[in-house]
PDB file of N, CA and C in Angstrom:
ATOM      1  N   UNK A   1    -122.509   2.924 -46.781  1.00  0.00           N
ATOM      2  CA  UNK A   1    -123.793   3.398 -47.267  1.00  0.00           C
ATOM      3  C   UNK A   1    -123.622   4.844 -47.718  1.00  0.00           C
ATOM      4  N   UNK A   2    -123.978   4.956 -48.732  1.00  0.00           N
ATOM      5  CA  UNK A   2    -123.812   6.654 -49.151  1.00  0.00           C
ATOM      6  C   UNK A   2    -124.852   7.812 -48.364  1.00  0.00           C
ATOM      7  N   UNK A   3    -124.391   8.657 -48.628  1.00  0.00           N
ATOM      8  CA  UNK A   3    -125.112   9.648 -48.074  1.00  0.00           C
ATOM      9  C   UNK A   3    -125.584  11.196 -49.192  1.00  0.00           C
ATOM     10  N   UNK A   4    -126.729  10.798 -49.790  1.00  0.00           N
ATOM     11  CA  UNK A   4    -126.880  11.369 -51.113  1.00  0.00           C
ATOM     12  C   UNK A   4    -125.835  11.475 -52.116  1.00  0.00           C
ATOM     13  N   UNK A   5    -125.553  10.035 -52.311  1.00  0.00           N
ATOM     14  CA  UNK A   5    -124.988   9.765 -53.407  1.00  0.00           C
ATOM     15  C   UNK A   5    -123.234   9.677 -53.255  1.00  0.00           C
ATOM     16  N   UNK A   6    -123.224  10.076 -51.947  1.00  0.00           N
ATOM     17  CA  UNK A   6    -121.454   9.948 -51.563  1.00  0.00           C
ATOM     18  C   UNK A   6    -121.689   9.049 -50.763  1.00  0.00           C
ATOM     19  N   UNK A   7    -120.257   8.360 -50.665  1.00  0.00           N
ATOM     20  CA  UNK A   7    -120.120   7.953 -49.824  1.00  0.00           C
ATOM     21  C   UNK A   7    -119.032   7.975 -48.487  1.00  0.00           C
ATOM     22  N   UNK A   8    -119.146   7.597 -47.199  1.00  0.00           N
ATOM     23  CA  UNK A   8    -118.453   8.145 -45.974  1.00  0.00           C
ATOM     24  C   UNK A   8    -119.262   9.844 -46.036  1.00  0.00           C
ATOM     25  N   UNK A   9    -118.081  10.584 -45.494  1.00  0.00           N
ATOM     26  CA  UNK A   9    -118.667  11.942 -44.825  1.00  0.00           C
ATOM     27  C   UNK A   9    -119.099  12.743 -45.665  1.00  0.00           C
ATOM     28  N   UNK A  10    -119.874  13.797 -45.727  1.00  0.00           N
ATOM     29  CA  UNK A  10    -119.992  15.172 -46.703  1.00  0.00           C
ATOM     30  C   UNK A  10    -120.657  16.211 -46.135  1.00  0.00           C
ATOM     31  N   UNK A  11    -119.906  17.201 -46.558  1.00  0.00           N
ATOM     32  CA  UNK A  11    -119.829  18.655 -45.982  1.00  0.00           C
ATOM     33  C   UNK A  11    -120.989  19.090 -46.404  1.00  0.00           C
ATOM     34  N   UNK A  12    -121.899  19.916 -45.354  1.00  0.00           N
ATOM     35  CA  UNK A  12    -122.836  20.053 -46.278  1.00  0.00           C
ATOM     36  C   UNK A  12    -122.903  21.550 -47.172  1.00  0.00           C
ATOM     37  N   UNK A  13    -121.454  21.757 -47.941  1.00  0.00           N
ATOM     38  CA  UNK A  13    -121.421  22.864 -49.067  1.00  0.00           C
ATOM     39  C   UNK A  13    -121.328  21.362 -49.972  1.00  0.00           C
ATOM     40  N   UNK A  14    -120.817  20.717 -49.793  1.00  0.00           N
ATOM     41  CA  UNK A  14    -121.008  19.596 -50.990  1.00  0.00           C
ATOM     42  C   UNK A  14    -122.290  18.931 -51.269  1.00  0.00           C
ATOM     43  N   UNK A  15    -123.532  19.125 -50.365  1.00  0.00           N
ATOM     44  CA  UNK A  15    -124.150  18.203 -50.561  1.00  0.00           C
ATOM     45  C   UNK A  15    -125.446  19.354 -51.324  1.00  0.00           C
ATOM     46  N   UNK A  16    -125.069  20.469 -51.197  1.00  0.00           N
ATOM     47  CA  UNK A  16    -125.444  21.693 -52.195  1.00  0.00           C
ATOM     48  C   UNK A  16    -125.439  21.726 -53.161  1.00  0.00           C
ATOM     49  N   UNK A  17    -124.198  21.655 -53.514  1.00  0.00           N
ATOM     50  CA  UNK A  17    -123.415  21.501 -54.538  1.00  0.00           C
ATOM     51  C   UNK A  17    -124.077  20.360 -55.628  1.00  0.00           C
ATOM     52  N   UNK A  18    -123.673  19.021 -55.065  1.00  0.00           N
ATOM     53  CA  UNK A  18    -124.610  17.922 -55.842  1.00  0.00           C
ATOM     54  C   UNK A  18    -125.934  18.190 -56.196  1.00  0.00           C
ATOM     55  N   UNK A  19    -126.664  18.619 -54.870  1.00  0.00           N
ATOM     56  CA  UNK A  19    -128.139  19.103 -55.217  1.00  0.00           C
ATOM     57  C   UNK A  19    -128.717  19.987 -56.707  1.00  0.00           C
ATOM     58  N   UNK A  20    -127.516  20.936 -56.860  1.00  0.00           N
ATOM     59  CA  UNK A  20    -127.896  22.070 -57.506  1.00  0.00           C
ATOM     60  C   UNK A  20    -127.455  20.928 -59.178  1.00  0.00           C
ATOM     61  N   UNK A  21    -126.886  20.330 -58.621  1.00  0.00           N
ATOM     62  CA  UNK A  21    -125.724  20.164 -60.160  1.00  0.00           C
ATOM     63  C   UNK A  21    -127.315  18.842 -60.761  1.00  0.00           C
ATOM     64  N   UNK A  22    -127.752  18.450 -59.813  1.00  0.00           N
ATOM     65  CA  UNK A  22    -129.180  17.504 -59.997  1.00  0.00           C
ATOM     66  C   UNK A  22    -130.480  18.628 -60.692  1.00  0.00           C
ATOM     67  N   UNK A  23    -130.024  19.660 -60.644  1.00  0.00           N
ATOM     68  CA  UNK A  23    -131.300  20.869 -61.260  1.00  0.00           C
ATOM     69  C   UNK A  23    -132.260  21.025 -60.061  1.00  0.00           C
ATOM     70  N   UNK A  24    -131.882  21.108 -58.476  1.00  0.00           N
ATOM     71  CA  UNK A  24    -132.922  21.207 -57.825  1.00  0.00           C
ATOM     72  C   UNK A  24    -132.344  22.574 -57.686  1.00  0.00           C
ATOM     73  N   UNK A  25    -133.349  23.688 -56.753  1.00  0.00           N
ATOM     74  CA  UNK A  25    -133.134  24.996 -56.308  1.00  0.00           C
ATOM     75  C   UNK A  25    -132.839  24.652 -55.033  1.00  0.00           C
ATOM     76  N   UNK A  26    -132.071  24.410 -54.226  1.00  0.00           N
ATOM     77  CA  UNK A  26    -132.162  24.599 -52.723  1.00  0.00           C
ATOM     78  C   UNK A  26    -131.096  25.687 -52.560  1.00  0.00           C
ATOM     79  N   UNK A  27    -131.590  26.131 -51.108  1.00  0.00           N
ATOM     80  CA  UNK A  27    -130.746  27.201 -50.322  1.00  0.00           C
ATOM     81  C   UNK A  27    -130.225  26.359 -49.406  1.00  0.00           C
ATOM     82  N   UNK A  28    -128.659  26.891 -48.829  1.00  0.00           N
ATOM     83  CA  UNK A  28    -127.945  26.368 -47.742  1.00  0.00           C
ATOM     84  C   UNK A  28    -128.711  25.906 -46.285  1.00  0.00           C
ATOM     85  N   UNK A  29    -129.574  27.325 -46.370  1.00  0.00           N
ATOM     86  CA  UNK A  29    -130.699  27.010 -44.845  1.00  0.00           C
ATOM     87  C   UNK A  29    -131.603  25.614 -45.152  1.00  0.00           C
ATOM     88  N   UNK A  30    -131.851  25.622 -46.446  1.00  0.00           N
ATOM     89  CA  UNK A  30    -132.672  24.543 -46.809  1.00  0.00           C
ATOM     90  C   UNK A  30    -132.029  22.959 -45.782  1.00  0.00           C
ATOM     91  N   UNK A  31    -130.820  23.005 -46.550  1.00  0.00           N
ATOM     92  CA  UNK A  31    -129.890  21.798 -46.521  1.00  0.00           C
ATOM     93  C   UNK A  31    -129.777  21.355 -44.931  1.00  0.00           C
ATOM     94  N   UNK A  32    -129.233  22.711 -44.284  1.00  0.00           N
ATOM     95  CA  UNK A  32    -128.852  22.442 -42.788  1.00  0.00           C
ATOM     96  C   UNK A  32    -130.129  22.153 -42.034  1.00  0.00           C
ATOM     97  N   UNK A  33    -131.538  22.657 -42.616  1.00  0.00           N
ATOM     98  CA  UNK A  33    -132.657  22.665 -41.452  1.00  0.00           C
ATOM     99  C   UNK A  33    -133.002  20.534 -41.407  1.00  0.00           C
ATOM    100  N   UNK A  34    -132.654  20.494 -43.390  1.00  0.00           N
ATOM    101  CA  UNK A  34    -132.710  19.313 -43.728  1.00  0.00           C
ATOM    102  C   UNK A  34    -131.817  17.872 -42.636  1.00  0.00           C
ATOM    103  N   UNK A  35    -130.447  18.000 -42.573  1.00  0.00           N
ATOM    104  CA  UNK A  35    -129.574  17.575 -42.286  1.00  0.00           C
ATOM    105  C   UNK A  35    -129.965  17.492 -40.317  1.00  0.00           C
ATOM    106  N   UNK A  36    -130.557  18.453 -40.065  1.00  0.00           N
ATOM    107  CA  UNK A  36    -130.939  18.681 -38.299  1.00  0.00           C
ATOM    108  C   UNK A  36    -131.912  17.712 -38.167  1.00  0.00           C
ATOM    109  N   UNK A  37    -132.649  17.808 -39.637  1.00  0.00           N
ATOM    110  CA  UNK A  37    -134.496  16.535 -38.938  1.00  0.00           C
ATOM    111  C   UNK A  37    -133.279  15.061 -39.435  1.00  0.00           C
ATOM    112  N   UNK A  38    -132.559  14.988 -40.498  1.00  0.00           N
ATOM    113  CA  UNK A  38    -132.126  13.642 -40.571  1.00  0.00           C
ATOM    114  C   UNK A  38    -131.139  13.324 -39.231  1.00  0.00           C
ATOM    115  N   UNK A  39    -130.452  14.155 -38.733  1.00  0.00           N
ATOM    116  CA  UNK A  39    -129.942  13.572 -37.300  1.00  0.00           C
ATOM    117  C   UNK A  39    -130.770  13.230 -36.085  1.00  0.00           C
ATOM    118  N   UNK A  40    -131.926  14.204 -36.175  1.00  0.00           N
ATOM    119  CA  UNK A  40    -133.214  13.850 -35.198  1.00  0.00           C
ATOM    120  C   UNK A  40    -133.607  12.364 -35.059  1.00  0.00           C
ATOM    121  N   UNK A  41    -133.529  12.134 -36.563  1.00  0.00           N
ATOM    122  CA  UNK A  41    -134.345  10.785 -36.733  1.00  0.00           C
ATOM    123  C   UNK A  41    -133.050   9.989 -36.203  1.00  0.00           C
ATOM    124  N   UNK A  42    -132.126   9.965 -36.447  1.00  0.00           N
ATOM    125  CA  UNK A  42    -130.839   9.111 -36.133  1.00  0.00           C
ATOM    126  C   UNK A  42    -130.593   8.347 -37.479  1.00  0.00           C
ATOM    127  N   UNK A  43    -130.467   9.056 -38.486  1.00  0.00           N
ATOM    128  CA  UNK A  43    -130.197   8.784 -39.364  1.00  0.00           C
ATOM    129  C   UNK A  43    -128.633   9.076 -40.110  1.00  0.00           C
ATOM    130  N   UNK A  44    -128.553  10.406 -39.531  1.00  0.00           N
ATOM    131  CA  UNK A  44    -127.204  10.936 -39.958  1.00  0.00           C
ATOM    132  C   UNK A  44    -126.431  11.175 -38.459  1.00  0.00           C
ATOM    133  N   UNK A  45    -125.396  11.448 -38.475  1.00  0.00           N
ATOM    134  CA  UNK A  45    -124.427  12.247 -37.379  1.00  0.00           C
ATOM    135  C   UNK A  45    -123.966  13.185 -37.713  1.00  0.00           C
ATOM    136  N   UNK A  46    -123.619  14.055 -36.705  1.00  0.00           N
ATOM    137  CA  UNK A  46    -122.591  15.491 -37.332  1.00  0.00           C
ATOM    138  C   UNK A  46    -121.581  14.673 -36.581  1.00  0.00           C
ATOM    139  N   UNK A  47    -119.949  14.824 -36.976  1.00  0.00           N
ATOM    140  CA  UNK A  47    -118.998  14.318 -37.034  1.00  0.00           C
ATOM    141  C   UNK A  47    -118.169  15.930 -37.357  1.00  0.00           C
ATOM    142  N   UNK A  48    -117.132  15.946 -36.231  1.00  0.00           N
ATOM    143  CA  UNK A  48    -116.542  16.970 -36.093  1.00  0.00           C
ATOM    144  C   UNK A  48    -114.439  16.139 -35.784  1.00  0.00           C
ATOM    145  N   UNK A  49    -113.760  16.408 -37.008  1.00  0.00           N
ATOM    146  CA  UNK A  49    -112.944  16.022 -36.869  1.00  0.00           C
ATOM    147  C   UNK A  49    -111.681  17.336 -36.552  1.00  0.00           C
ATOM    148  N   UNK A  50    -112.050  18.305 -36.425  1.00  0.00           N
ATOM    149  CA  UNK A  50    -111.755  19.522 -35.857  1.00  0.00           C
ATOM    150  C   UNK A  50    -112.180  20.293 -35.346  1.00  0.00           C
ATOM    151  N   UNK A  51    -112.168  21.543 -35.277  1.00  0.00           N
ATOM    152  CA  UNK A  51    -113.085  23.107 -34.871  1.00  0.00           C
ATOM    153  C   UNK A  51    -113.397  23.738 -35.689  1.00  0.00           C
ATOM    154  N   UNK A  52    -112.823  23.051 -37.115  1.00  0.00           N
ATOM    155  CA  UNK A  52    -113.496  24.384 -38.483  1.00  0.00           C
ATOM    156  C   UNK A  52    -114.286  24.078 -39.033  1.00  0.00           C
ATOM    157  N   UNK A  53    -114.552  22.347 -39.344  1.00  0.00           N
ATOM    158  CA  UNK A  53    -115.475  21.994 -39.843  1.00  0.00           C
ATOM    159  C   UNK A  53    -116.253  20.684 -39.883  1.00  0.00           C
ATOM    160  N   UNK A  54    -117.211  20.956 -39.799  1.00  0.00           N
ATOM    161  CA  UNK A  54    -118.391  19.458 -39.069  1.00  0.00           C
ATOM    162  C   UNK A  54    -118.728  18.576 -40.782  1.00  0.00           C
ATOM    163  N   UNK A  55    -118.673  17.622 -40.586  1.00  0.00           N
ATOM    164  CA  UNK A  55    -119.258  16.674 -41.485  1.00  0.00           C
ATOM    165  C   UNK A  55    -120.278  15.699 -41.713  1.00  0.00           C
ATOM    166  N   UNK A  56    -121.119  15.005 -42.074  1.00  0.00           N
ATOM    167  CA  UNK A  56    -122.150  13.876 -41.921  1.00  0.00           C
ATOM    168  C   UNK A  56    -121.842  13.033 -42.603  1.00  0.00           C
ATOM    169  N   UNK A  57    -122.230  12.021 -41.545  1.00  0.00           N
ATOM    170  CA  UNK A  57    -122.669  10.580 -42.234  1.00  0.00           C
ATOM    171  C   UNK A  57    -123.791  10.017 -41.479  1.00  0.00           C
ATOM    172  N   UNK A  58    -123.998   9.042 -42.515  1.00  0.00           N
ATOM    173  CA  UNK A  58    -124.955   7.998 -42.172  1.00  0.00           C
ATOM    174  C   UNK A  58    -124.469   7.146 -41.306  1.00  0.00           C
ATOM    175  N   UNK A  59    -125.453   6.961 -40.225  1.00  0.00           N
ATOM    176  CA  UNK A  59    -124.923   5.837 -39.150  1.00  0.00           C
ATOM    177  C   UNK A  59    -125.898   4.690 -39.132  1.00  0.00           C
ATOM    178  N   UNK A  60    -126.631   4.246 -39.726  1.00  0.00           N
ATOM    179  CA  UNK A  60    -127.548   2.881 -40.146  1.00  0.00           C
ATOM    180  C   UNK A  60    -127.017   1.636 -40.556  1.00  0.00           C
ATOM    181  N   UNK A  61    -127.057   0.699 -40.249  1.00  0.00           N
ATOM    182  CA  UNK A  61    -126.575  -0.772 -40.358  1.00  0.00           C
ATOM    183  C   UNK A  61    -125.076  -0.903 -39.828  1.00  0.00           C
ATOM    184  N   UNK A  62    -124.331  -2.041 -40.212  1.00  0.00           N
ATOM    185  CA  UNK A  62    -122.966  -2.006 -39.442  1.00  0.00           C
ATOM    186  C   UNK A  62    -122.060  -1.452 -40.126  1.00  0.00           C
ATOM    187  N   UNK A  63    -121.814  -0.186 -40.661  1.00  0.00           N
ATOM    188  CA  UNK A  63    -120.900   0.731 -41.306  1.00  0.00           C
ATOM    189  C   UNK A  63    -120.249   0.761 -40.205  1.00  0.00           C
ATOM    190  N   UNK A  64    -118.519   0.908 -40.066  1.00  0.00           N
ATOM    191  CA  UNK A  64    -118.061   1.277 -39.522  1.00  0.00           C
ATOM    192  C   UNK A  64    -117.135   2.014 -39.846  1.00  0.00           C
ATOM    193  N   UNK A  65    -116.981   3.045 -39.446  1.00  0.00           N
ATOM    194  CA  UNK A  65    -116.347   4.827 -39.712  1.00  0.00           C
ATOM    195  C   UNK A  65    -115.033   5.132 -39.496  1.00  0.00           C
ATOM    196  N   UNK A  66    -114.199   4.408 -40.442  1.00  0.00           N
ATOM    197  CA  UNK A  66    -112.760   5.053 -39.914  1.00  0.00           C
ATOM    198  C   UNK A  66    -111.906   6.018 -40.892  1.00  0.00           C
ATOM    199  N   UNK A  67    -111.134   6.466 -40.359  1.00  0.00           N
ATOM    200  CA  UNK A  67    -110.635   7.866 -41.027  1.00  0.00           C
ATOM    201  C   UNK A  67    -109.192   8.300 -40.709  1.00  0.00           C
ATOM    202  N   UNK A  68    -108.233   9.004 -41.840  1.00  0.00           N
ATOM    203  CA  UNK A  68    -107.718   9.604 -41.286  1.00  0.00           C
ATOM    204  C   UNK A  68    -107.576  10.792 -41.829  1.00  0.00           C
ATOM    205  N   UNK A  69    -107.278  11.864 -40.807  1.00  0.00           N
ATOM    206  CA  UNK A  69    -107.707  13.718 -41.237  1.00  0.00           C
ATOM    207  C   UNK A  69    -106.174  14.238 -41.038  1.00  0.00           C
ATOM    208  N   UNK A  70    -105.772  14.536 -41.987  1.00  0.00           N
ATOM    209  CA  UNK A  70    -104.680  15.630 -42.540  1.00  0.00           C
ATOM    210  C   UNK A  70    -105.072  16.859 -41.850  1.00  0.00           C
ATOM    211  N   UNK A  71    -104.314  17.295 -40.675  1.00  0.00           N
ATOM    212  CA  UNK A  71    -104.224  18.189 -39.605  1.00  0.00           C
ATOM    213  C   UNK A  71    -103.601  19.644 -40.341  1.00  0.00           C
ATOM    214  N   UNK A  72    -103.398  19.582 -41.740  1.00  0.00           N
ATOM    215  CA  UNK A  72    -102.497  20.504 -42.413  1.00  0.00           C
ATOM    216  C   UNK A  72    -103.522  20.795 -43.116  1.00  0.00           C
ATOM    217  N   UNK A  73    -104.269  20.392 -43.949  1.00  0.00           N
ATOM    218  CA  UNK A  73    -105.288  20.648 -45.065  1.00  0.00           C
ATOM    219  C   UNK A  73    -106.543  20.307 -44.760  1.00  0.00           C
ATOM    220  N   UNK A  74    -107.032  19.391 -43.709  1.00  0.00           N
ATOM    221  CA  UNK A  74    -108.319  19.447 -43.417  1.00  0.00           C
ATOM    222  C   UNK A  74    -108.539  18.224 -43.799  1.00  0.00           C
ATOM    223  N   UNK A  75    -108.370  17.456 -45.327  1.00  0.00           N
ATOM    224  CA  UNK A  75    -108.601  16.290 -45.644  1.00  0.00           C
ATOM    225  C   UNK A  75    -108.530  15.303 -45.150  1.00  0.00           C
ATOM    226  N   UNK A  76    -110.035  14.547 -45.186  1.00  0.00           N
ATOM    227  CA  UNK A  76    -110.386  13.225 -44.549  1.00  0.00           C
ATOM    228  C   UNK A  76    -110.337  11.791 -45.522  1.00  0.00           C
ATOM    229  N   UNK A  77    -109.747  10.712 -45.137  1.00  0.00           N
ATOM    230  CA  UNK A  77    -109.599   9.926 -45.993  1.00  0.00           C
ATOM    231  C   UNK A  77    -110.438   9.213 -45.348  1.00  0.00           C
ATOM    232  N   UNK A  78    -111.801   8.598 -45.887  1.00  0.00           N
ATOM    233  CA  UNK A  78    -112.490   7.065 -45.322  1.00  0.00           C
ATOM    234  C   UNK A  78    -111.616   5.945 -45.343  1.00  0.00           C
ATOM    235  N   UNK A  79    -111.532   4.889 -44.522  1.00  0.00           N
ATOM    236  CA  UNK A  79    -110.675   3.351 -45.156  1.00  0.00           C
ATOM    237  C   UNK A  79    -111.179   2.493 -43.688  1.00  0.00           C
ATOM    238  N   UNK A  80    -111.455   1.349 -44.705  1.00  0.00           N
ATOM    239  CA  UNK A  80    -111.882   0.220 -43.966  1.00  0.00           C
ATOM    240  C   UNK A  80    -110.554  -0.969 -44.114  1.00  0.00           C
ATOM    241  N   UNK A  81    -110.265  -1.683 -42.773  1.00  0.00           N
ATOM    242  CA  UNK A  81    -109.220  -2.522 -41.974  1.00  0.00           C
ATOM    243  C   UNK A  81    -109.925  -3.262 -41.473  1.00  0.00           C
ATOM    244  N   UNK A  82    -110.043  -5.018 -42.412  1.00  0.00           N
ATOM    245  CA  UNK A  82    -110.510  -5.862 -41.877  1.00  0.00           C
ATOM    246  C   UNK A  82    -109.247  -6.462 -40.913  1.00  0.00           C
ATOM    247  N   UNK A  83    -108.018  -5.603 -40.645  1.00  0.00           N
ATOM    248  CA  UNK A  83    -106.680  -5.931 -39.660  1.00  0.00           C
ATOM    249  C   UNK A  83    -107.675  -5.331 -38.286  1.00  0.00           C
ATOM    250  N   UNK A  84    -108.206  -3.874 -38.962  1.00  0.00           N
ATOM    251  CA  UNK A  84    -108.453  -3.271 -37.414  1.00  0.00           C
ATOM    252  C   UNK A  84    -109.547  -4.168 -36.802  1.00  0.00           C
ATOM    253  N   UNK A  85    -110.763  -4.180 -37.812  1.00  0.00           N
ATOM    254  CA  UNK A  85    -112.054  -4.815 -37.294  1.00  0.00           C
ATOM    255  C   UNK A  85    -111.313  -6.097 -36.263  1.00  0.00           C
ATOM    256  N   UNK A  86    -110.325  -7.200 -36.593  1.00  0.00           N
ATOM    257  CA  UNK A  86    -109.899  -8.644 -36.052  1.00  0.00           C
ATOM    258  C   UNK A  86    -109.692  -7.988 -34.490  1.00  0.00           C
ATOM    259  N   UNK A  87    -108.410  -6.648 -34.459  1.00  0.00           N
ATOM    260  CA  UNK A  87    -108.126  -6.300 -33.413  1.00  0.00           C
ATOM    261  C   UNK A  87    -108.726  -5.832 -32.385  1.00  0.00           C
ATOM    262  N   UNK A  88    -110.053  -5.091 -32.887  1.00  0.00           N
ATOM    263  CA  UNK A  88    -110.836  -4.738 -31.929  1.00  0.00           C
ATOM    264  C   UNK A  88    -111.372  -5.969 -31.047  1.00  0.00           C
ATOM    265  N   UNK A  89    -112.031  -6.863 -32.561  1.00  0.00           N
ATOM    266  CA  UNK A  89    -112.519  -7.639 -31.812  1.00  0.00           C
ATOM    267  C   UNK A  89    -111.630  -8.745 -30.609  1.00  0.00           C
ATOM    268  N   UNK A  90    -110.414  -8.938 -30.915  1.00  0.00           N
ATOM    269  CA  UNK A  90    -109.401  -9.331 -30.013  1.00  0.00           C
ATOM    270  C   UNK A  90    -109.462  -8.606 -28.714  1.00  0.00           C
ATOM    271  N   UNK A  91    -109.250  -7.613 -28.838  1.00  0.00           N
ATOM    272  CA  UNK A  91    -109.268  -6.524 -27.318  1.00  0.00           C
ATOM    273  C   UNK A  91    -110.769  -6.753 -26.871  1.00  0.00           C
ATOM    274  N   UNK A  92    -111.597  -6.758 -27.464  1.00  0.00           N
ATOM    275  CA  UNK A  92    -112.982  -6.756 -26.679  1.00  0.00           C
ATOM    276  C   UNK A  92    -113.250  -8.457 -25.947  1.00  0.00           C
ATOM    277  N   UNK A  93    -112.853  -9.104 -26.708  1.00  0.00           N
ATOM    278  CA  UNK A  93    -112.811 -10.436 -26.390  1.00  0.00           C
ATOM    279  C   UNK A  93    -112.138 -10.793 -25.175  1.00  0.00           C
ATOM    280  N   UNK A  94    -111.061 -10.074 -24.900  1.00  0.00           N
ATOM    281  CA  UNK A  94    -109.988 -10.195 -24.117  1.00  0.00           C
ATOM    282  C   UNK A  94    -110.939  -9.554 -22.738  1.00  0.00           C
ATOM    283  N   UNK A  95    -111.837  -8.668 -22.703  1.00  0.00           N
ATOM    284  CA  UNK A  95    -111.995  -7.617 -21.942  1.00  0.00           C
ATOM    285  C   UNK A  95    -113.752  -8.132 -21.727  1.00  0.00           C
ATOM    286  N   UNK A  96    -113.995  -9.541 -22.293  1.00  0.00           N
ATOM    287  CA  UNK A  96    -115.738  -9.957 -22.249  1.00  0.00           C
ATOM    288  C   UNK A  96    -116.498  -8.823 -23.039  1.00  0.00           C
ATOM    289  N   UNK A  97    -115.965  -8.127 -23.637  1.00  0.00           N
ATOM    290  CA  UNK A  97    -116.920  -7.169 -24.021  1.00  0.00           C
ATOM    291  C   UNK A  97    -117.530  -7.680 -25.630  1.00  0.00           C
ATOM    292  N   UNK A  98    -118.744  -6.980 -25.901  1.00  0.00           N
ATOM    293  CA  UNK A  98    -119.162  -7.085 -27.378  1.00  0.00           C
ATOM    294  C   UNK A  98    -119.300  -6.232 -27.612  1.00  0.00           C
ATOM    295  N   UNK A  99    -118.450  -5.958 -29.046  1.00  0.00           N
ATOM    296  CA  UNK A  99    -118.562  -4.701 -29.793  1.00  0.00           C
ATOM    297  C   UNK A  99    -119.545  -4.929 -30.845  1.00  0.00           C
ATOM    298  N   UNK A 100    -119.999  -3.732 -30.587  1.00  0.00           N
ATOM    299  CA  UNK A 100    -122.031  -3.068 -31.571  1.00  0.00           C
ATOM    300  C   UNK A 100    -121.277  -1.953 -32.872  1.00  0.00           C
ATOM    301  N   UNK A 101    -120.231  -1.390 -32.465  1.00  0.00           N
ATOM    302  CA  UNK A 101    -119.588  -0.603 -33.484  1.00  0.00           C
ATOM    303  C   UNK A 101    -118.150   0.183 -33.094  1.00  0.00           C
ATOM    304  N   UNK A 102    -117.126   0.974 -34.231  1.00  0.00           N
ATOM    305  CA  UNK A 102    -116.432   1.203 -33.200  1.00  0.00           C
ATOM    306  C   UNK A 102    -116.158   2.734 -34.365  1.00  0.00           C
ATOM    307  N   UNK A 103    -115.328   3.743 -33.897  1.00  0.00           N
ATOM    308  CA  UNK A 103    -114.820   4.482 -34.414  1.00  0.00           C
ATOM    309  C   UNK A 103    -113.010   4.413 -34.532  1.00  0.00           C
ATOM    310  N   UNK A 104    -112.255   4.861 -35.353  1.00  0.00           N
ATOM    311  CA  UNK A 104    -111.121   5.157 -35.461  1.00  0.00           C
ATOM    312  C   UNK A 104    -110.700   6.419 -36.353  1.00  0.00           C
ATOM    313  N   UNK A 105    -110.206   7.612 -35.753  1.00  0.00           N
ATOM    314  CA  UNK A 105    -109.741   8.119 -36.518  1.00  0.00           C
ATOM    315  C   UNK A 105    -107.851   8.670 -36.047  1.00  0.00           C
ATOM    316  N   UNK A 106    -107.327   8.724 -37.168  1.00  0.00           N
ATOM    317  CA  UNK A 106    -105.473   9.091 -37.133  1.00  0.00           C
ATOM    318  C   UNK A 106    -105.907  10.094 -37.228  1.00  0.00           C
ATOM    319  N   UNK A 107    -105.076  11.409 -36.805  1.00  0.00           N
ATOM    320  CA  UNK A 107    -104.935  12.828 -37.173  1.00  0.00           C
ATOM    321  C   UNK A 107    -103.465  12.731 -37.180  1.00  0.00           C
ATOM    322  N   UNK A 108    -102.655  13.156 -38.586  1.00  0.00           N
ATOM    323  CA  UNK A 108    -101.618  13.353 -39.030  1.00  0.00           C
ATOM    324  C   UNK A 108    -101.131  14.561 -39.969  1.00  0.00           C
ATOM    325  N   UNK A 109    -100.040  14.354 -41.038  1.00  0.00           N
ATOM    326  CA  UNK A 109    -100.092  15.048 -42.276  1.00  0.00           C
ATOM    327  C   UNK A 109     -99.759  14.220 -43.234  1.00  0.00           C
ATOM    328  N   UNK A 110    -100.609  14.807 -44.278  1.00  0.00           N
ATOM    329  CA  UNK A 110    -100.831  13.725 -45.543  1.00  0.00           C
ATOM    330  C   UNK A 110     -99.674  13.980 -46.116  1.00  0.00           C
ATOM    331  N   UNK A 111     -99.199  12.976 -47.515  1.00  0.00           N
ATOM    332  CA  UNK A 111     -97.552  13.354 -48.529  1.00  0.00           C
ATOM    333  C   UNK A 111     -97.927  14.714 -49.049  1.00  0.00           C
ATOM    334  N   UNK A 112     -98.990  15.040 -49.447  1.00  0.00           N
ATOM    335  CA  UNK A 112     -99.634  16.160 -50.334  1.00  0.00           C
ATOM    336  C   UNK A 112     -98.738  17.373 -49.300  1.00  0.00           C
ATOM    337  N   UNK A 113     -99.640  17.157 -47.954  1.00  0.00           N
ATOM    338  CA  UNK A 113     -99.317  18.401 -47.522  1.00  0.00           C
ATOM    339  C   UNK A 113     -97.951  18.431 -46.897  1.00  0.00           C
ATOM    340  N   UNK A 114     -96.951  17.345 -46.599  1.00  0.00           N
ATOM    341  CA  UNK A 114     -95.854  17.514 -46.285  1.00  0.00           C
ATOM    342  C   UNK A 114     -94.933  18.307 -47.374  1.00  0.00           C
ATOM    343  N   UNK A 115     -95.091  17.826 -48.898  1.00  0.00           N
ATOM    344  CA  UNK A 115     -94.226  18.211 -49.874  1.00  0.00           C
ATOM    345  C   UNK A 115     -94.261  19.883 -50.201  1.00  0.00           C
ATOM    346  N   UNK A 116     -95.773  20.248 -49.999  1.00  0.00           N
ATOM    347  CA  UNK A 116     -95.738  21.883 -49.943  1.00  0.00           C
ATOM    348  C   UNK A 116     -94.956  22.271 -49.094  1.00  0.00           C
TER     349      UNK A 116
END
């Protein structure tokens, strides 16, 4: 499900960014006071895949959120694994459990940032 017009996570200097490039005027305070009532509602999440910088998404219907974040550059890749979805559900099965949703994220280094 996108999240003003992206989809998976977005920073909210990007979601500025789009805003402005749409001809609206907003300020940054605008965005963040914005982004605080949409997590209130449980609409969005802040998603912190480090200490430098927090991201959002939408958490509504059965999206499920996996990722992996380049520990060198910061970059987050979204990707969906109908391998992972089978496995979870294997392990939960195994364990009586039912899974409602799950997270996965790798923290590695991407080719980009190895070759620098």
């Amino acid at each position: 499900m996108p999240c003003f017009g992206r989809r998976g996570c977005s920073k909210a200097e990007h979601l500025v960014d789009d805003l402005k490039k749409l001809g609206h005027a907003v300020s940054r305070a605008t965005v963040y006071r914005t982004l605080s009532h949409l997590q209130d509602a449980g609409i969005l999440r802040q998603v912190f895949f480090d200490n430098k910088q927090s991201y959002y998404e939408v958490i509504a219907g059965d999206q499920q959120n996996d990722y992996l974040i380049c520990v060198e550059t910061g970059r987050v890749i979204e990707f969906s694994s109908e391998k992972l979805k089978a496995l979870r559900d294997e392990i939960c099965a195994e364990h009586g459990f039912e899974p409602l949703s799950h997270r996965f994220h790798v923290y590695g280094v991407a080719p980009r940032a190895r070759a620098e």
